[in-house]
Each structure stands twice: as C-alpha cells, then as structure tokens.
PDB file of N, CA and C in Angstrom:
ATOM      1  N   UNK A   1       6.197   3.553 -18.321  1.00  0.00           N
ATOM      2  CA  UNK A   1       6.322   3.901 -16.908  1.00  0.00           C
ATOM      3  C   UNK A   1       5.858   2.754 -16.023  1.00  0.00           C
ATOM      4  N   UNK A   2       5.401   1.990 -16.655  1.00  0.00           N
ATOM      5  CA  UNK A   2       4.389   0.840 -15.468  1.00  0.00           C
ATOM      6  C   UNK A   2       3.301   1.253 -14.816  1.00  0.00           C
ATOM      7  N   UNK A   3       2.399   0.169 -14.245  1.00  0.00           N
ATOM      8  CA  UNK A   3       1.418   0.384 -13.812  1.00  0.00           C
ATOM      9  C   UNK A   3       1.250   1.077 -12.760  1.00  0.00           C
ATOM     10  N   UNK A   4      -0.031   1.906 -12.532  1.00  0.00           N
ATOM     11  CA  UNK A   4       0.204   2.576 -11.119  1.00  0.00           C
ATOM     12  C   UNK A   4      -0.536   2.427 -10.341  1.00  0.00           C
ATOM     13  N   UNK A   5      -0.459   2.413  -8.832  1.00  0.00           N
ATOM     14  CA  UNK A   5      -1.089   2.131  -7.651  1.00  0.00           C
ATOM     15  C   UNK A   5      -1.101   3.295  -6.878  1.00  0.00           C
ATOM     16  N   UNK A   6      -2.668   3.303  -6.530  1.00  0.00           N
ATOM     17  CA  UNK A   6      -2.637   3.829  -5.241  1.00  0.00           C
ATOM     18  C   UNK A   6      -2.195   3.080  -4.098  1.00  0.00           C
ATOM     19  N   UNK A   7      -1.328   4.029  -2.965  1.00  0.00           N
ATOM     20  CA  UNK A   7       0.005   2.998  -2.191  1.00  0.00           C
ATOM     21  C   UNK A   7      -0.974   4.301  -0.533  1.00  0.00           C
ATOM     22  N   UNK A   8      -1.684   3.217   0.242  1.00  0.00           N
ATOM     23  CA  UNK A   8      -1.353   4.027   1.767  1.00  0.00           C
ATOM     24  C   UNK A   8      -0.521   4.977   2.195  1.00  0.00           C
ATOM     25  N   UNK A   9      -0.556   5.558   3.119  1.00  0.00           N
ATOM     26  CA  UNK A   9       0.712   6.302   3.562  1.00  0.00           C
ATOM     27  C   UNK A   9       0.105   6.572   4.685  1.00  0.00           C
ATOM     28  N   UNK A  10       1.034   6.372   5.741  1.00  0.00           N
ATOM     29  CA  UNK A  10       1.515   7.777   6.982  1.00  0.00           C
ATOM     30  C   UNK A  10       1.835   8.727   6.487  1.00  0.00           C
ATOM     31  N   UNK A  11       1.359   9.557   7.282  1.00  0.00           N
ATOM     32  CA  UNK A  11       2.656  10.914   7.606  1.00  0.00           C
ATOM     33  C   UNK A  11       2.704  11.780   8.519  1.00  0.00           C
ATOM     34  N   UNK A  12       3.789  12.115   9.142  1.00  0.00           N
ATOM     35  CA  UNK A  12       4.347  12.503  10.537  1.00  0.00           C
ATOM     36  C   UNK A  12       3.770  13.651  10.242  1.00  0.00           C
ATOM     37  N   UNK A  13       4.322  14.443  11.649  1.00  0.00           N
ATOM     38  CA  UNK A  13       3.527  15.994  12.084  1.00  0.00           C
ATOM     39  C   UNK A  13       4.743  16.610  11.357  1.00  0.00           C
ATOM     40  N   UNK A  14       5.861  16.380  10.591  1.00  0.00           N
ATOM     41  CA  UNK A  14       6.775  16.799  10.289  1.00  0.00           C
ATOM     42  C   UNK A  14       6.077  16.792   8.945  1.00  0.00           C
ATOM     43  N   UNK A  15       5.663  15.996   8.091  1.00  0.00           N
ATOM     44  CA  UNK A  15       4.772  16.178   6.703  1.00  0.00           C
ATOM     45  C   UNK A  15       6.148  15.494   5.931  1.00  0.00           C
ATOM     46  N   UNK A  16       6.955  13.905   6.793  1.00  0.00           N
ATOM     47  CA  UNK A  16       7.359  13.197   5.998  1.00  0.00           C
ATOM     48  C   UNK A  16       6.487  11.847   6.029  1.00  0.00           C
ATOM     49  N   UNK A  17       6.408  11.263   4.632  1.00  0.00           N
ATOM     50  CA  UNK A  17       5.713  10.018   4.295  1.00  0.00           C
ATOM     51  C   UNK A  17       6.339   8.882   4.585  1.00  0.00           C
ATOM     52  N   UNK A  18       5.455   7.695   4.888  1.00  0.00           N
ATOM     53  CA  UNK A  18       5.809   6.643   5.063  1.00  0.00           C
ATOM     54  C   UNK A  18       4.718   5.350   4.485  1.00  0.00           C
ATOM     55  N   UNK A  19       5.406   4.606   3.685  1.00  0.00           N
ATOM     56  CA  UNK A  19       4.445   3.569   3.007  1.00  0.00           C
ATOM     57  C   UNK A  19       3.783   2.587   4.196  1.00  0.00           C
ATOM     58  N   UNK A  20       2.774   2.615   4.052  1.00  0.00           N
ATOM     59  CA  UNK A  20       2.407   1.555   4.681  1.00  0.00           C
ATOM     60  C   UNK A  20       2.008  -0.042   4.257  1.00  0.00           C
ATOM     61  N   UNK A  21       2.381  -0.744   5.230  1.00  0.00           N
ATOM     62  CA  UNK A  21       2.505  -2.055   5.305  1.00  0.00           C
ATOM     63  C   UNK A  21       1.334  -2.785   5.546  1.00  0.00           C
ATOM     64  N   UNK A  22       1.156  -4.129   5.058  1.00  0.00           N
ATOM     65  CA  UNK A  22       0.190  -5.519   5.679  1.00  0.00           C
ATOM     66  C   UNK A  22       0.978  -6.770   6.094  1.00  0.00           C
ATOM     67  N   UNK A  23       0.212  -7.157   7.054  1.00  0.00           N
ATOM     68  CA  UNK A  23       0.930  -8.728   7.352  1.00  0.00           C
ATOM     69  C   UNK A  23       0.006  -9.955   6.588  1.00  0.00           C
ATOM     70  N   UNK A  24       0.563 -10.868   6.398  1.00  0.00           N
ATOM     71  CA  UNK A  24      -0.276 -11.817   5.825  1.00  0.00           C
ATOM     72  C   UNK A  24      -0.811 -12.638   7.054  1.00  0.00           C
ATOM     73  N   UNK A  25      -1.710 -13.927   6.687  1.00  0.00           N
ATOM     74  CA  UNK A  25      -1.913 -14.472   7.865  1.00  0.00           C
ATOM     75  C   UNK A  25      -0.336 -15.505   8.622  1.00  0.00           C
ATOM     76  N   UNK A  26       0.247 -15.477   8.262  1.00  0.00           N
ATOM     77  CA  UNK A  26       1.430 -16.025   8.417  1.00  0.00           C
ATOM     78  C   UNK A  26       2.747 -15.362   9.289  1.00  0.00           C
ATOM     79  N   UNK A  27       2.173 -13.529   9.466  1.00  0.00           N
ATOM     80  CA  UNK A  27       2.979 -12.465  10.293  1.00  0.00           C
ATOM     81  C   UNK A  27       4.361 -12.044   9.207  1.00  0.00           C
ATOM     82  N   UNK A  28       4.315 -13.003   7.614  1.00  0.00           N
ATOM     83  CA  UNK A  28       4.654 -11.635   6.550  1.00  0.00           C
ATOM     84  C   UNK A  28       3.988 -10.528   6.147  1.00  0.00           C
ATOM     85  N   UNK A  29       5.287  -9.446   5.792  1.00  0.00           N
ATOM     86  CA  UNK A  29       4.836  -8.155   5.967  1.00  0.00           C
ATOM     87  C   UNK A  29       4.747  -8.179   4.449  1.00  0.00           C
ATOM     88  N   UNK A  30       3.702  -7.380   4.030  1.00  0.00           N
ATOM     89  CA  UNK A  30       3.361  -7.011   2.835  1.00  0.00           C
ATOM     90  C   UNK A  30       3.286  -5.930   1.982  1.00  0.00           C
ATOM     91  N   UNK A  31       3.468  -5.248   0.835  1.00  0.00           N
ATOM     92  CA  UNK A  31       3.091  -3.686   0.504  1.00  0.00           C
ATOM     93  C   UNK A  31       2.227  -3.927   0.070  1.00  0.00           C
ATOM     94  N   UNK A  32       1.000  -3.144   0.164  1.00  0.00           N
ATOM     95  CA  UNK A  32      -0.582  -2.949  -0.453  1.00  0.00           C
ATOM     96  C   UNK A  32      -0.735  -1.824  -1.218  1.00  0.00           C
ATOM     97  N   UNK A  33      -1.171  -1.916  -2.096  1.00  0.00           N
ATOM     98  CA  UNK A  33      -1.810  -1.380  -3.509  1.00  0.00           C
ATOM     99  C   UNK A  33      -2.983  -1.361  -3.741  1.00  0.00           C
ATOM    100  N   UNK A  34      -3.905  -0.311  -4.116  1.00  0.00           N
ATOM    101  CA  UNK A  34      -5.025  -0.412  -4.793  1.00  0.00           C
ATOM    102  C   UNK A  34      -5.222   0.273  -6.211  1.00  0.00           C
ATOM    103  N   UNK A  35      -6.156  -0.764  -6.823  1.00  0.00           N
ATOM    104  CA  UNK A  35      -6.477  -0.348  -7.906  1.00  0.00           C
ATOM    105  C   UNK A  35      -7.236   1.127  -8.415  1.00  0.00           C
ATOM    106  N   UNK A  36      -7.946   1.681  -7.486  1.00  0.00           N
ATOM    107  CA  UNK A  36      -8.958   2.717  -7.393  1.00  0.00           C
ATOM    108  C   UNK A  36      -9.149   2.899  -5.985  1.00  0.00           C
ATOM    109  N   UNK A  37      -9.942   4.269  -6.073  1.00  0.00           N
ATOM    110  CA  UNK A  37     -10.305   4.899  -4.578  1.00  0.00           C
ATOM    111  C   UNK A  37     -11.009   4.165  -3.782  1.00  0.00           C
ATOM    112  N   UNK A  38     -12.213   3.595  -4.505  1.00  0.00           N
ATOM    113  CA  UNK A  38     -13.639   3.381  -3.844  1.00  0.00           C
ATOM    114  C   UNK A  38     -12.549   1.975  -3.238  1.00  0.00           C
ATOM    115  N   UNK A  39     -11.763   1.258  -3.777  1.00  0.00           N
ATOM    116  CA  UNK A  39     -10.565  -0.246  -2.649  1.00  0.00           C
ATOM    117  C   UNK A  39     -10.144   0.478  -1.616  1.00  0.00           C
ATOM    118  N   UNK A  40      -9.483   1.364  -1.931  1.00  0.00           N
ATOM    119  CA  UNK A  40      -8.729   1.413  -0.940  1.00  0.00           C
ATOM    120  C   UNK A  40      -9.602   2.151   0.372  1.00  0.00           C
ATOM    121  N   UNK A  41     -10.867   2.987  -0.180  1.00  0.00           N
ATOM    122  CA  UNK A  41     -11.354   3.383   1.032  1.00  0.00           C
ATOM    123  C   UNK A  41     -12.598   2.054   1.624  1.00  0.00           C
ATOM    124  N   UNK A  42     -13.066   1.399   0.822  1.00  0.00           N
ATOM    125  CA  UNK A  42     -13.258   0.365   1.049  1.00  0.00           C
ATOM    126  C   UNK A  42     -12.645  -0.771   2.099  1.00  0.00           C
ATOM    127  N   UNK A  43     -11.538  -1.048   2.012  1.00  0.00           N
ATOM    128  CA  UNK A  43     -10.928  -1.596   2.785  1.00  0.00           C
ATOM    129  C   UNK A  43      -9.856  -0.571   3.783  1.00  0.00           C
ATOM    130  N   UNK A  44      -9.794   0.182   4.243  1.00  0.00           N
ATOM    131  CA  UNK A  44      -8.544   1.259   5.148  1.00  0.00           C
ATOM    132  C   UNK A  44      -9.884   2.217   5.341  1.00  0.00           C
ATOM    133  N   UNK A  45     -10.743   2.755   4.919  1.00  0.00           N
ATOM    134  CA  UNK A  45     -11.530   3.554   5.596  1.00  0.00           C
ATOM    135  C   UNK A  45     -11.526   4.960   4.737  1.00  0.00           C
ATOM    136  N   UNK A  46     -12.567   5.999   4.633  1.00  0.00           N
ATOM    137  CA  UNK A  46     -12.842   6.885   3.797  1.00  0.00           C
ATOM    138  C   UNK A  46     -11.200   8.171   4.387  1.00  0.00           C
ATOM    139  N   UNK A  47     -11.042   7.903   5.357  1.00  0.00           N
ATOM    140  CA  UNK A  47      -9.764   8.889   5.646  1.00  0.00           C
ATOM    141  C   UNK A  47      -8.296   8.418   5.086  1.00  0.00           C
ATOM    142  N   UNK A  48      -8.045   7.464   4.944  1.00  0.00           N
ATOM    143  CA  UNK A  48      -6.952   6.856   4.336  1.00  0.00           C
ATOM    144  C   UNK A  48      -6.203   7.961   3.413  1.00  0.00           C
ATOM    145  N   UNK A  49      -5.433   8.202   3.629  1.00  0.00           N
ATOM    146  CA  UNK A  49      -4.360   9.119   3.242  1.00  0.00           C
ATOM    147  C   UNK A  49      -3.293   8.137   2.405  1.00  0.00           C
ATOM    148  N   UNK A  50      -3.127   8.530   0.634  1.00  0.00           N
ATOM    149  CA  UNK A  50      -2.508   7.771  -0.269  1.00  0.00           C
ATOM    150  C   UNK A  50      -1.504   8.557  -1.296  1.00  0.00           C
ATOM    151  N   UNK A  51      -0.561   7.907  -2.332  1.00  0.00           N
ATOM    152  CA  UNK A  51      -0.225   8.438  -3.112  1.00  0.00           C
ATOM    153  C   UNK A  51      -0.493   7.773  -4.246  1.00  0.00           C
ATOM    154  N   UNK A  52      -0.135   8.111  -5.313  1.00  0.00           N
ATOM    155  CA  UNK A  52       0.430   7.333  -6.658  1.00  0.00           C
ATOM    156  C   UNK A  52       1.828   6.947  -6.800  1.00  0.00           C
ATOM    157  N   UNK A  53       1.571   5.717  -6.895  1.00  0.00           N
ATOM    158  CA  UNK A  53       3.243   5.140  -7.183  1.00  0.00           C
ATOM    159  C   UNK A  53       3.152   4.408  -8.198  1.00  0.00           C
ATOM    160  N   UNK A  54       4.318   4.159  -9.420  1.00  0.00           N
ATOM    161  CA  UNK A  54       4.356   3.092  -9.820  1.00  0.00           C
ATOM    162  C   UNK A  54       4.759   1.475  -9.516  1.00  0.00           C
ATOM    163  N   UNK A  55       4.481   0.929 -10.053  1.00  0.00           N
ATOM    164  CA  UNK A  55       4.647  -0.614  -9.253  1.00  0.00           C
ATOM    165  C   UNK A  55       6.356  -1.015  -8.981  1.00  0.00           C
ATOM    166  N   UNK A  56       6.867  -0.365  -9.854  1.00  0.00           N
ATOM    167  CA  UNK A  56       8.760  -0.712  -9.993  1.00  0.00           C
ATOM    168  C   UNK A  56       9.537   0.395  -8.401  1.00  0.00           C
ATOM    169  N   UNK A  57       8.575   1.238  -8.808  1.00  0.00           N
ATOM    170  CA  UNK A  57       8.990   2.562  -7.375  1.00  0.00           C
ATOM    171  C   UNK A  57       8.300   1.857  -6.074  1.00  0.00           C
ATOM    172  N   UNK A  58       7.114   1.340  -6.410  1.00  0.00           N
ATOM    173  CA  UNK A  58       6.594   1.137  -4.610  1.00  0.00           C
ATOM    174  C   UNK A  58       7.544  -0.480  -4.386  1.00  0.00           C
ATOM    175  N   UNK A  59       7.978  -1.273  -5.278  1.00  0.00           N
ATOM    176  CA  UNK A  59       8.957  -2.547  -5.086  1.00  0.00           C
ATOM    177  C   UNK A  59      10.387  -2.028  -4.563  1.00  0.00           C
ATOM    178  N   UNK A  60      10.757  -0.924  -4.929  1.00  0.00           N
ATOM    179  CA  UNK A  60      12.208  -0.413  -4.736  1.00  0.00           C
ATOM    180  C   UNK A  60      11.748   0.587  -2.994  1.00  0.00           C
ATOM    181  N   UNK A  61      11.137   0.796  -2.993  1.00  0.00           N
ATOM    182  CA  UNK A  61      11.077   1.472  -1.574  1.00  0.00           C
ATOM    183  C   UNK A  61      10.977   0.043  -0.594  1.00  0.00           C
ATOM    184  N   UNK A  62       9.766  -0.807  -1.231  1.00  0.00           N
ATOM    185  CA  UNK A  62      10.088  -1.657   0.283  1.00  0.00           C
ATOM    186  C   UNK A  62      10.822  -2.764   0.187  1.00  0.00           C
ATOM    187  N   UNK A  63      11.795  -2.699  -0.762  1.00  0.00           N
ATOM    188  CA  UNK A  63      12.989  -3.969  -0.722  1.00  0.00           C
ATOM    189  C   UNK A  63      13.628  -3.555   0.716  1.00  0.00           C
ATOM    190  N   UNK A  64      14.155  -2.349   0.799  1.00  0.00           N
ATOM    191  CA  UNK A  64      15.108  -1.970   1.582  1.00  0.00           C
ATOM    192  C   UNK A  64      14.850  -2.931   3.099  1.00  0.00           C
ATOM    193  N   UNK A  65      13.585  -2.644   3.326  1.00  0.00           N
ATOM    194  CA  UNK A  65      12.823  -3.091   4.161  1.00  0.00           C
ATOM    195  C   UNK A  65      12.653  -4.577   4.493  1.00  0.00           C
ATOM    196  N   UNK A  66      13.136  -5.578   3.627  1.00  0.00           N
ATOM    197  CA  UNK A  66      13.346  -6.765   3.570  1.00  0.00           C
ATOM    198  C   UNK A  66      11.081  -7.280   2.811  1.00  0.00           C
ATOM    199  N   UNK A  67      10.851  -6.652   2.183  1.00  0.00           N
ATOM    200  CA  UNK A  67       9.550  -6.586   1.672  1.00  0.00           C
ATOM    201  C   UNK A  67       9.454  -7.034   0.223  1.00  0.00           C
ATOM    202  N   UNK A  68       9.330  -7.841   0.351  1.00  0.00           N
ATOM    203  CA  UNK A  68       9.447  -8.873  -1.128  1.00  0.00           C
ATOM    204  C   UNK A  68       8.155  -8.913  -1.582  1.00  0.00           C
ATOM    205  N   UNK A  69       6.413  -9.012  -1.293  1.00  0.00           N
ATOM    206  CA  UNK A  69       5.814  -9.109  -1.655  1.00  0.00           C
ATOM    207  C   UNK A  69       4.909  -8.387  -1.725  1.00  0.00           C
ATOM    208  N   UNK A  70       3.814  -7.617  -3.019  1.00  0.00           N
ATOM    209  CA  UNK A  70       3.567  -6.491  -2.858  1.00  0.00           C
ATOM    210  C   UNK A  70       1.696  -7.144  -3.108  1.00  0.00           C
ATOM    211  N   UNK A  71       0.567  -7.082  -2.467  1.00  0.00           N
ATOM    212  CA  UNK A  71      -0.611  -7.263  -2.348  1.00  0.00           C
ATOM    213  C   UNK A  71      -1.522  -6.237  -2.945  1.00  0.00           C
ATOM    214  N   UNK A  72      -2.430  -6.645  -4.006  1.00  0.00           N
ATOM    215  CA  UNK A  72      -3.039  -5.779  -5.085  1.00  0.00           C
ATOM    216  C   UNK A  72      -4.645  -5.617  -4.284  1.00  0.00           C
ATOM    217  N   UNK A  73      -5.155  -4.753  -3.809  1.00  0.00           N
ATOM    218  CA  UNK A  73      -6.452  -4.892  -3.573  1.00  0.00           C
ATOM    219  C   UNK A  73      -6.822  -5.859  -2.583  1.00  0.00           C
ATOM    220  N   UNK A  74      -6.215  -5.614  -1.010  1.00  0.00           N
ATOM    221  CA  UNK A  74      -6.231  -6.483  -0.255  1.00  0.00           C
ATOM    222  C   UNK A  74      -7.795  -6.656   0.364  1.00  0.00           C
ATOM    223  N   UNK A  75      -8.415  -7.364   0.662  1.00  0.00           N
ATOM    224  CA  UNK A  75      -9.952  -7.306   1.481  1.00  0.00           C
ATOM    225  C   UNK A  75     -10.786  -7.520   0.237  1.00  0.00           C
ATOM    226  N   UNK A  76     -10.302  -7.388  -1.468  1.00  0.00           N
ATOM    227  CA  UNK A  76     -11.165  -8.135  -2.534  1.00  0.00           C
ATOM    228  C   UNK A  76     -12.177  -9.000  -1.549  1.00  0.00           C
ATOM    229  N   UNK A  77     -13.109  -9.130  -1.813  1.00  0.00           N
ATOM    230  CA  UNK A  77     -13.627 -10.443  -1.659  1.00  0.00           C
ATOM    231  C   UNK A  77     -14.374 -11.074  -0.513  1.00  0.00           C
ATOM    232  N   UNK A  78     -13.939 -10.289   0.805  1.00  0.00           N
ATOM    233  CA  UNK A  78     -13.840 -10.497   1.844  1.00  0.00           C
ATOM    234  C   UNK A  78     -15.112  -9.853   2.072  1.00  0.00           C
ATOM    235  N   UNK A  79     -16.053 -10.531   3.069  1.00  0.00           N
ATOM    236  CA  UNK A  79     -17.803  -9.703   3.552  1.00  0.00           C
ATOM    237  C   UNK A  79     -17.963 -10.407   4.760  1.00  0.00           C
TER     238      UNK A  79
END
C-alpha cells in the first residue's frame, strides 16, 4: 500500500475536505505530510484537523493542482 501520512485538511461547513497546502520560501506550493501526531500538532497547532493518506494518493490529489512536491515533517528542526 505505501507509506502513510498524516495529510492537514480543511473542511467546509458542508463537511467536504480539502488538502492543505505550504509554500516554500521561493512562493512554491507544497503538500505537507507528517510522520506522527505530536509533528503535525507541533508545527499547525493542537487543533489541526487531518487524515491518513497514502503517499501515491496524497501525490495524485495534488498533481491536479499543478503540485509536484510533497514536504515530510515541515518545521523539523526549526526553534
């Protein structure tokens, strides 16, 4: 099945989802992934609203999007 990520999300008052995005420092847009909870609330905040995706499914949602590059654990590192 491939690896899996926890992937951000919106979602409307309608209760449809939407992946959310990063820009790099450059104003490319990025898909973000985390490895575990304690990243992603770590970096997006303890409310962050997520799913499980696999890595081949969260690449095929944001091709459409012109989203070529997908960011693993963004804010690693960062204090």
């Amino acid at each position: 099945m491939g690896k899996m990520f926890l992937v951000p999300v919106q979602i409307s008052t309608a209760g449809a989802l939407a992946v959310r995005t990063g820009r790099l420092p450059t104003g490319e847009r990025v898909g973000l992934a985390f490895t575990s909870e304690s990243a992603i609330c770590q970096t997006l905040g303890p409310s962050q609203q997520w799913i499980r995706l696999a890595a081949r499914a969260l690449a095929d949602m944001l091709a459409p999007l012109g989203v070529e590059q997908i960011t693993i654990d963004p804010g690693r590192g960062r204090r």
